[in-house]
Protein backbone atom coordinates (compact mmCIF):
# COMPACT_ATOMS: atom_id res chain seq x y z
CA UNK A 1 -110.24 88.20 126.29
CA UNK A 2 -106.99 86.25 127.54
CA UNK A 3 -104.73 87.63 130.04
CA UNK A 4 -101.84 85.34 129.40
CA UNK A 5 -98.71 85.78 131.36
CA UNK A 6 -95.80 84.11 129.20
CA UNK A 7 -92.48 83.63 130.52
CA UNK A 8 -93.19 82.81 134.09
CA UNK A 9 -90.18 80.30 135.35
CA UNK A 10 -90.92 81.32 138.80
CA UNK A 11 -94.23 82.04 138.54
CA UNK A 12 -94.44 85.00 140.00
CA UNK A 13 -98.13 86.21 141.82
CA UNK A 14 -100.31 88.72 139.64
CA UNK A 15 -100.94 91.82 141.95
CA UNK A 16 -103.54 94.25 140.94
CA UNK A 17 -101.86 97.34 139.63
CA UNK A 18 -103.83 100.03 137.22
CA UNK A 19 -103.69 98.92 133.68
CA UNK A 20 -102.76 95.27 134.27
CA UNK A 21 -105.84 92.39 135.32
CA UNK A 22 -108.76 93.03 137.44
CA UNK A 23 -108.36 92.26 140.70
CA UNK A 24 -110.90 89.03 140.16
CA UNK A 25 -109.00 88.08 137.45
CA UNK A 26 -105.29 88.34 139.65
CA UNK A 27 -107.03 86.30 142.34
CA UNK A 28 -108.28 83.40 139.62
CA UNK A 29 -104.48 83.09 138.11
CA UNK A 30 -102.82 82.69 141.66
CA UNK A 31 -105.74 80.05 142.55
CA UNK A 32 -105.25 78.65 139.67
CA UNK A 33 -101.38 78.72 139.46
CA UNK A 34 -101.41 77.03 142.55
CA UNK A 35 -104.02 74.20 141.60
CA UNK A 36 -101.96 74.12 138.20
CA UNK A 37 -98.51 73.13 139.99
CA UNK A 38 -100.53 70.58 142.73
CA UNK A 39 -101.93 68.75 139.61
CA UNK A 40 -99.11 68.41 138.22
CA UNK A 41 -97.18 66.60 141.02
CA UNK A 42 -95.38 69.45 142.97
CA UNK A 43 -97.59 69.51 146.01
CA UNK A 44 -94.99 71.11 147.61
CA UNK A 45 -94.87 74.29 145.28
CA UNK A 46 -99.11 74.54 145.58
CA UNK A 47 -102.35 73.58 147.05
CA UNK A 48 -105.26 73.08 145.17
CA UNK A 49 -107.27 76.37 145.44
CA UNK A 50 -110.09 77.42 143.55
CA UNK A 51 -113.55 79.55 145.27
CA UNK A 52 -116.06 77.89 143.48
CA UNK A 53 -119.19 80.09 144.08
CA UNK A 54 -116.51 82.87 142.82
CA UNK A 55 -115.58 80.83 139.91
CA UNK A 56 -119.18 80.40 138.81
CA UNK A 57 -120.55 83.88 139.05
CA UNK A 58 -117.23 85.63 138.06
CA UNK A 59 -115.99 85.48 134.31
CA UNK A 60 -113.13 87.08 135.08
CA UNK A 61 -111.81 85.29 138.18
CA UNK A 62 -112.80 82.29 136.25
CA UNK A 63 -110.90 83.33 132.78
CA UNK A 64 -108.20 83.99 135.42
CA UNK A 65 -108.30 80.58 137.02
CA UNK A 66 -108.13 78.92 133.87
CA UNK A 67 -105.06 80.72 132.46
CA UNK A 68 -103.14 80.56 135.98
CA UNK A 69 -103.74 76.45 136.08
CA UNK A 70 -102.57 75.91 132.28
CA UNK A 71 -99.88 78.34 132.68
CA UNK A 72 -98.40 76.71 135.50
CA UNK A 73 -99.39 73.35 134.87
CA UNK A 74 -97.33 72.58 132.18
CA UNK A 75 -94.12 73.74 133.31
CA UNK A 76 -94.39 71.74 136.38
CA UNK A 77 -95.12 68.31 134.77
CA UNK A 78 -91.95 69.08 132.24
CA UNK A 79 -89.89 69.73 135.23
CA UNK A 80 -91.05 66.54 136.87
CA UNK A 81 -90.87 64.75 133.91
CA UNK A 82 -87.00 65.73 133.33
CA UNK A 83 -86.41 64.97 136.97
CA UNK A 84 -87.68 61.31 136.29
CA UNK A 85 -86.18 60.97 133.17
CA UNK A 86 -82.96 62.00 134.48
CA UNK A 87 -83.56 59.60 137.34
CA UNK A 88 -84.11 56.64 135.26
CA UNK A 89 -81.55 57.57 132.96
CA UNK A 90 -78.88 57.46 135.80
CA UNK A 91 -80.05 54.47 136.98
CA UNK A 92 -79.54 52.97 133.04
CA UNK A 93 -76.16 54.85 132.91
CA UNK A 94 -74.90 53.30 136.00
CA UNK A 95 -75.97 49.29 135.01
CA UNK A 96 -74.45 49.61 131.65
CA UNK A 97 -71.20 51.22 133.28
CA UNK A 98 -71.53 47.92 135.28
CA UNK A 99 -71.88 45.26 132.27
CA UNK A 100 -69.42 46.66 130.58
CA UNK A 101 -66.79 47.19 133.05
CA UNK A 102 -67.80 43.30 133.87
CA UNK A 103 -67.15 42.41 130.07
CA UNK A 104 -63.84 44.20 129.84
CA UNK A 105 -62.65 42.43 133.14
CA UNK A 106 -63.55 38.91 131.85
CA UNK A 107 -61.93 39.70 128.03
CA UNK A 108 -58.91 41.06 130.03
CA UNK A 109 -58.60 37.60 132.09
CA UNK A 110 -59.30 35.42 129.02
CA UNK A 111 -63.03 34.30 130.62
C-alpha cells in the first residue's frame, strides 16, 4: 500500500494524526524527504537521514522512507536544474548581447 503525498511544494512534515499514516510510516517520509532533497543537491534544505535497523525490520517506516525520498527528490533536482539552466542561460544571453552590440558598432563605423 502507497501513502503518496502529491502536491508538496514545500514539503511539508507528515505528523501522525488518526486516519492518516502510521506513525512509522510519518517518521520514514520525513527521513526520507530529507535524504531525498540532500541527494539531490540542496544540502541546505536536508541531511541525509535514514535509521537503518528501523528501515530493515519496519515495512512501514521503510514504505515511508521510500515515498518521502522520491517525493522530494525530484522536485529538488528540477529546481536545481532550472536554477542552472537559468544560470547558463544568462551567461549565453549576456555574450550574445555583447557580439552583437560589437557587430552593430563596427557596421555603424563602416569596419
Amino acid at each position: 500500500m502507497r501513502h503518496a503525498a502529491s502536491g508538496l511544494r514545500n514539503h511539508p512534515r507528515l505528523t501522525y494524526r488518526p486516519g492518516l499514516p502510521l506513525p512509522a510510516y510519518a517518521d520514514g517520509y520525513n527521513a526520507g524527504c530529507d535524504s531525498g532533497r540532500q541527494a539531490a543537491g540542496t544540502i541546505t534544505t536536508g541531511a541525509f537521514r535514514k535509521d537503518v535497523l528501523r528501515y530493515l525490520k519496519e515495512a512501514t517506516y521503510a514504505q515511508g522512507w521510500g515515498d518521502g525520498y522520491e517525493q522530494c527528490r525530484r522536485p529538488a533536482e528540477s529546481e536545481e536544474r532550472q536554477r542552472y539552466e537559468d544560470a547558463r542561460g544568462n551567461h549565453h544571453e549576456h555574450d550574445w548581447r555583447q557580439q552583437k552590440d560589437r557587430a552593430l558598432g563596427q557596421a555603424l563605423r563602416g569596419e
